[in-house]
Protein backbone atom coordinates (compact mmCIF):
# COMPACT_ATOMS: atom_id res chain seq x y z
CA UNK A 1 26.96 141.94 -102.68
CA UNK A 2 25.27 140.39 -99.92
CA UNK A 3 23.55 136.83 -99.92
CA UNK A 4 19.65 136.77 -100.19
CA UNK A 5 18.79 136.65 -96.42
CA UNK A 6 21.74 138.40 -94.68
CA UNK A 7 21.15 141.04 -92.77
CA UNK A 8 21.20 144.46 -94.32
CA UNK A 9 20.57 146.82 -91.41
CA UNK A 10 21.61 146.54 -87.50
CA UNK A 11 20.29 148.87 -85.21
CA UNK A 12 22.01 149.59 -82.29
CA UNK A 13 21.16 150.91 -78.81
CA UNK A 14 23.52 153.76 -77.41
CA UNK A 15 24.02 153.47 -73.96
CA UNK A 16 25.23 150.31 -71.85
CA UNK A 17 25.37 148.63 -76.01
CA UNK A 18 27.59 150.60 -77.67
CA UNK A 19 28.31 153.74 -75.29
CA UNK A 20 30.04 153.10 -71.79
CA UNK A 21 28.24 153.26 -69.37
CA UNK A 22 28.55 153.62 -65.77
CA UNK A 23 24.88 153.47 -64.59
CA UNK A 24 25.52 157.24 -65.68
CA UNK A 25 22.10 157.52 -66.92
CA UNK A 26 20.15 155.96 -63.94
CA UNK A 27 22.16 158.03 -61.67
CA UNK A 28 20.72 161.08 -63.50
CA UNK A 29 17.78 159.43 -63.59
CA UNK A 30 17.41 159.26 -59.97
CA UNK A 31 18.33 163.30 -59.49
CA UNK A 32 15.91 163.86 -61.69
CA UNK A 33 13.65 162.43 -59.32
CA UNK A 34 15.03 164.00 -56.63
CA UNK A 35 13.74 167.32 -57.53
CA UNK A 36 10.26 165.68 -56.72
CA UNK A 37 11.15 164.43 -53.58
CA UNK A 38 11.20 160.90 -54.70
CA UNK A 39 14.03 158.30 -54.65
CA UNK A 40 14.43 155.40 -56.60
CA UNK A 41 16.86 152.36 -55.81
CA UNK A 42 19.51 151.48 -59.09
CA UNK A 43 17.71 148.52 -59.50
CA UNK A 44 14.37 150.58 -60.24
CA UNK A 45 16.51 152.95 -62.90
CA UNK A 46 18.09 149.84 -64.38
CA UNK A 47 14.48 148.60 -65.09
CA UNK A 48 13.27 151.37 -67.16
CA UNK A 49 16.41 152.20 -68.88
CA UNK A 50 15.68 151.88 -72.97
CA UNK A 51 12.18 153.14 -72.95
CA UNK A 52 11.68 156.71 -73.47
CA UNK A 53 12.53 158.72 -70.64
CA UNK A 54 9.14 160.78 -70.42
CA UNK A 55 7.66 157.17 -70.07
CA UNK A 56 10.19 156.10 -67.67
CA UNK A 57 9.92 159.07 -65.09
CA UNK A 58 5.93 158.95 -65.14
CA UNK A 59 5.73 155.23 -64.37
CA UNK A 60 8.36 155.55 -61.40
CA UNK A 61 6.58 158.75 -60.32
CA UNK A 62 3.16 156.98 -60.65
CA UNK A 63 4.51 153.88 -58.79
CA UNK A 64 6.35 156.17 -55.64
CA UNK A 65 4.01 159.39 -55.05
CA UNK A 66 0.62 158.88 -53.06
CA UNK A 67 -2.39 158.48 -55.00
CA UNK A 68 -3.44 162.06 -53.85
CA UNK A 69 -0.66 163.88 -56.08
CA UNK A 70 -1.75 163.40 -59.76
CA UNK A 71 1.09 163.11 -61.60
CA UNK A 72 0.63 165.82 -64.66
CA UNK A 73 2.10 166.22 -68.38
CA UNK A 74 3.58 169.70 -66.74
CA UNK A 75 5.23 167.71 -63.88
CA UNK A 76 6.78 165.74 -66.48
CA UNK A 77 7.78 168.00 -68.69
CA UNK A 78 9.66 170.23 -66.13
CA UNK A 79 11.67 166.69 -64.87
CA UNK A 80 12.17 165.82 -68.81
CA UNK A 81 13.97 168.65 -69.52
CA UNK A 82 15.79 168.85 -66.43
CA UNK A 83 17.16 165.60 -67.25
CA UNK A 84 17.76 166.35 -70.37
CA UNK A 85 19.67 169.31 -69.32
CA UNK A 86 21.55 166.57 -67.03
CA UNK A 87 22.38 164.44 -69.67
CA UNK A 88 23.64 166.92 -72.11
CA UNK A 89 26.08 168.24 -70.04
CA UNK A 90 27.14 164.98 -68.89
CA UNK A 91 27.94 163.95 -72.37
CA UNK A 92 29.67 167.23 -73.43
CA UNK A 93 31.86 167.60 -70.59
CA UNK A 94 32.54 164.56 -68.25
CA UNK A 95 35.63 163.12 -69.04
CA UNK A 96 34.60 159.44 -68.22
CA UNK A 97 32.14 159.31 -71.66
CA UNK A 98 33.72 156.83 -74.49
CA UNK A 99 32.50 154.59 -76.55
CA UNK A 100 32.12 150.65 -75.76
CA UNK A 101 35.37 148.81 -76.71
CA UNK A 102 34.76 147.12 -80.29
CA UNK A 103 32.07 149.68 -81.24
CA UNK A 104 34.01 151.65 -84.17
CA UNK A 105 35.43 148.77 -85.38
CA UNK A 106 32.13 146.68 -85.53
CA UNK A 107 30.31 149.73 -86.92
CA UNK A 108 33.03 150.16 -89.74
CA UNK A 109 33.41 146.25 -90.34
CA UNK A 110 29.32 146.69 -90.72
CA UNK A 111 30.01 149.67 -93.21
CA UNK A 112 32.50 147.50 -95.21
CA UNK A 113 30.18 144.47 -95.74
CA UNK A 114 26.95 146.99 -96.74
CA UNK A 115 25.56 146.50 -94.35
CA UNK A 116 23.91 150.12 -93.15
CA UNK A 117 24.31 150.75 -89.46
CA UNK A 118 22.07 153.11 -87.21
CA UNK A 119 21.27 153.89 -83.37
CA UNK A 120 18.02 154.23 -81.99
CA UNK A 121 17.26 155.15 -78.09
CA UNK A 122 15.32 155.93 -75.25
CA UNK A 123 17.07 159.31 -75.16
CA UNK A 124 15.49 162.01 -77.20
CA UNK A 125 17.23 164.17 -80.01
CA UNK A 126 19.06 167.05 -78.02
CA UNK A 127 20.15 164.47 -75.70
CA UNK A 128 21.73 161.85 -78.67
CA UNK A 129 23.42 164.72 -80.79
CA UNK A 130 25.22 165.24 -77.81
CA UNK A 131 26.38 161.80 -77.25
CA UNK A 132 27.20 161.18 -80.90
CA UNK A 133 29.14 164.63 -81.65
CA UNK A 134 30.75 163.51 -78.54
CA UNK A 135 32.07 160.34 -79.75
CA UNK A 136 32.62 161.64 -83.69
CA UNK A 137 30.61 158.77 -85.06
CA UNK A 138 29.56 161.15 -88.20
CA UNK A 139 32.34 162.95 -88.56
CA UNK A 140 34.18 159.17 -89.38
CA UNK A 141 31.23 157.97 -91.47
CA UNK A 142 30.84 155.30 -88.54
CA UNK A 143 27.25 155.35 -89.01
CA UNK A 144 24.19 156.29 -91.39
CA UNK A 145 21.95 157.69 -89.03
CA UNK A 146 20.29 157.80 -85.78
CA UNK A 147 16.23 157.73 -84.53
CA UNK A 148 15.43 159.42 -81.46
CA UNK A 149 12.28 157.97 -78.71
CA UNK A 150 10.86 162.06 -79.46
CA UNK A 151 11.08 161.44 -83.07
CA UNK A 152 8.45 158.37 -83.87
CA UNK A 153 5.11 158.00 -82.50
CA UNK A 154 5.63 155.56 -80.14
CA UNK A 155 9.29 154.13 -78.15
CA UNK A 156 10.30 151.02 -77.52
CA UNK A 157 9.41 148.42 -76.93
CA UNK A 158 7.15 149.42 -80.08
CA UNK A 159 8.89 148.85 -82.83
CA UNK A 160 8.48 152.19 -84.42
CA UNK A 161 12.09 153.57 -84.33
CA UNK A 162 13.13 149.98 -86.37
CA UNK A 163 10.64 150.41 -89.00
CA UNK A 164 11.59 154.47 -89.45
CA UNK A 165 15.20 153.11 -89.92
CA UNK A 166 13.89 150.90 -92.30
CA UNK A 167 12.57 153.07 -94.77
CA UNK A 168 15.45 155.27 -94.32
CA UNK A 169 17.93 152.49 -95.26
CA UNK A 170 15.53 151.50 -97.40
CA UNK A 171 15.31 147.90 -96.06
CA UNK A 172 12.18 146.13 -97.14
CA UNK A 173 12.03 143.29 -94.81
CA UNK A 174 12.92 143.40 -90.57
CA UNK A 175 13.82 139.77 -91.20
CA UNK A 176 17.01 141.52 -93.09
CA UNK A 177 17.13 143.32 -89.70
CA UNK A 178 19.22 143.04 -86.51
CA UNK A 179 18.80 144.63 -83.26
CA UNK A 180 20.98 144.90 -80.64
CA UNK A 181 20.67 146.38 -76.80
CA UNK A 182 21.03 145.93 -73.42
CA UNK A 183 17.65 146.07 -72.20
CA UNK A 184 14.60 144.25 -72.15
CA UNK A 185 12.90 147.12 -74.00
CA UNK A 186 15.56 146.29 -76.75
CA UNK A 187 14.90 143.19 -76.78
CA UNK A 188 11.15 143.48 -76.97
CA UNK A 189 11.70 146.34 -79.98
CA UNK A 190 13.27 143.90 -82.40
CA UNK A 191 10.99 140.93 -81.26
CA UNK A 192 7.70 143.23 -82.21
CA UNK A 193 9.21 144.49 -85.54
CA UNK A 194 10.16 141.06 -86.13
CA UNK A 195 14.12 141.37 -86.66
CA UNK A 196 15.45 138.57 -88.03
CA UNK A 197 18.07 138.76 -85.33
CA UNK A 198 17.88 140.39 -81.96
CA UNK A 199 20.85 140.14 -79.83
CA UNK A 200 21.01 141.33 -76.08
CA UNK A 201 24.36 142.23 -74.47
CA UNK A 202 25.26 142.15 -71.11
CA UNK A 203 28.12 145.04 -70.80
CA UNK A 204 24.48 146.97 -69.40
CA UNK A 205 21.94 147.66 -67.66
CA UNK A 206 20.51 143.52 -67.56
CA UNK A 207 22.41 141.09 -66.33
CA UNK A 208 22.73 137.77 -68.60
CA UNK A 209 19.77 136.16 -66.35
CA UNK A 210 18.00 139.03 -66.73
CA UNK A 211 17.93 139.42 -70.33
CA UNK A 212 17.60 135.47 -71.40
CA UNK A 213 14.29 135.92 -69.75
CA UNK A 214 13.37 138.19 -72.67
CA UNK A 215 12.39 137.42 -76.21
CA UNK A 216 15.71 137.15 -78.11
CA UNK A 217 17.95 134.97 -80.82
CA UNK A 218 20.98 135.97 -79.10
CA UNK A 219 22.73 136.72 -76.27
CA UNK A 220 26.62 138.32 -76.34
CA UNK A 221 29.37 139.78 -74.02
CA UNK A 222 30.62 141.79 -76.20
CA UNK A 223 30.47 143.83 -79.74
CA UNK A 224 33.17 141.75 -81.67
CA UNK A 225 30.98 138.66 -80.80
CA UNK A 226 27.88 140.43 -81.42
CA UNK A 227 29.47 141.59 -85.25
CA UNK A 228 30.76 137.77 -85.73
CA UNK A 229 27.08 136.47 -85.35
CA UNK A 230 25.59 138.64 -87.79
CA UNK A 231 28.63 138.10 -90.33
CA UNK A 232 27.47 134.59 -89.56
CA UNK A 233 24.10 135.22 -90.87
C-alpha cells in the first residue's frame, strides 16, 4: 500500500531516457530535411528532440528556408511520414536499438511497489509500437501503457499526454506524479502538469548544463538513481 503522498504514476520518455540512443533520431531528423534541401547541424536536432516531430520539422523548416517558400501543412505532412517511415524501419531492423541499461529493472521495481508506469513521446503511434514491440516491454508486463504526441491535442511541453495518463491510471493528483526525460520539453511537460517530481537525465539529448537550466526537482545519470529518488518519495 503506498504512503499518502508517494508517487503513484511515473511517466517516462522513450528515447535518450529509457531507449538508447545514438543521436539516432536527430540523424533521421536531419535526412528528413534533406529531402527539402535543408540541413540542420546536431546541435539544432538535439534542440527540438521531445516535442512532436510535425512541430519540430516546421519550426526548423520555418527558421532555414527563405521567407519566399511558405512552408505548408502538405510540405509537412510528406516529411512527417517520410520520417516516420525512417524511424520505423530503424527500430524494426537496426541491430544497434536496445533499451537504456536499468530500464526493465526500474520499470518492474516500479510495477512491484504499485506504482503504474507509462511512456509518453514526441514520436507518434506507428512510430512507438515499433519501438516498444521492439524492445518486448508488453509482452513482459514492463509497462501499463503508452501516449503518443498524435494522440492528445496538444505535445509537450503541454502537459496533455501526463494528464491522459492520468485518467488512464486513474491518478487523481500530478503531485502523485513523476516525470522523467531527457529534454527540456520533458522537463517543461511535468513542470506545466505540475508533477510532483520531474527528473531530467543526462544519458540524452541535454547535457547536465543544459537541462539544470530548465524547470526541474531533479537531475540523474542514470535510471537506477532516477528509481531510488522516487522510492525516496
Amino acid at each position: 500500500m503506498l504512503k499518502m503522498g508517494s508517487i503513484q504514476l511515473v511517466v517516462f520518455d522513450l528515447a535518450g531516457t529509457t531507449v538508447q540512443d545514438d543521436q539516432d533520431v536527430q540523424k533521421v531528423l536531419r535526412k528528413t530535411l534533406q529531402r527539402q534541401g535543408v540541413s540542420i547541424t546536431m546541435d539544432e536536432a538535439a534542440k527540438v528532440m521531445g516535442i512532436p516531430k510535425p512541430v519540430a520539422l516546421r519550426q526548423l523548416l520555418e527558421y532555414h528556408l527563405p521567407e519566399s517558400i511558405k512552408v505548408t501543412d502538405d510540405m509537412i505532412d510528406e516529411l512527417h511520414d517520410a520520417f516516420v517511415s525512417d524511424m520505423v524501419s530503424f527500430y524494426e531492423e537496426d541491430p544497434s536499438v536496445r533499451e537504456m541499461a536499468g530500464a526493465s529493472d526500474t520499470f518492474k521495481v516500479l510495477k512491484e511497489s504499485g506504482i503504474s508506469v507509462y511512456v509518453d513521446t514526441g514520436f507518434d503511434r506507428k512510430t512507438t509500437d515499433a519501438l516498444i514491440e521492439r524492445l518486448g516491454w508488453l509482452k513482459q508486463e514492463l509497462l501499463d501503457g503508452s501516449i503518443t504526441s498524435d494522440e492528445v491535442e496538444s505535445g509537450r511541453p503541454h502537459p496533455d499526454m501526463i494528464f491522459k495518463a492520468m485518467k488512464l491510471s486513474k491518478v487523481t493528483e500530478a503531485s502523485f506524479v513523476a516525470k522523467v526525460g531527457d529534454t527540456a520539453s520533458d522537463l517543461g511537460e511535468g513542470t506545466a502538469a505540475g508533477c510532483g517530481l520531474v527528473i531530467g537525465v543526462t544519458t540524452g539529448a541535454y547535457s547536465r548544463e543544459d537541462l539544470e537550466k530548465e524547470p526541474h526537482t531533479h537531475i540523474a545519470d542514470s535510471l537506477p538513481e532516477v528509481l531510488q529518488i522516487i522510492l525516496e518519495k
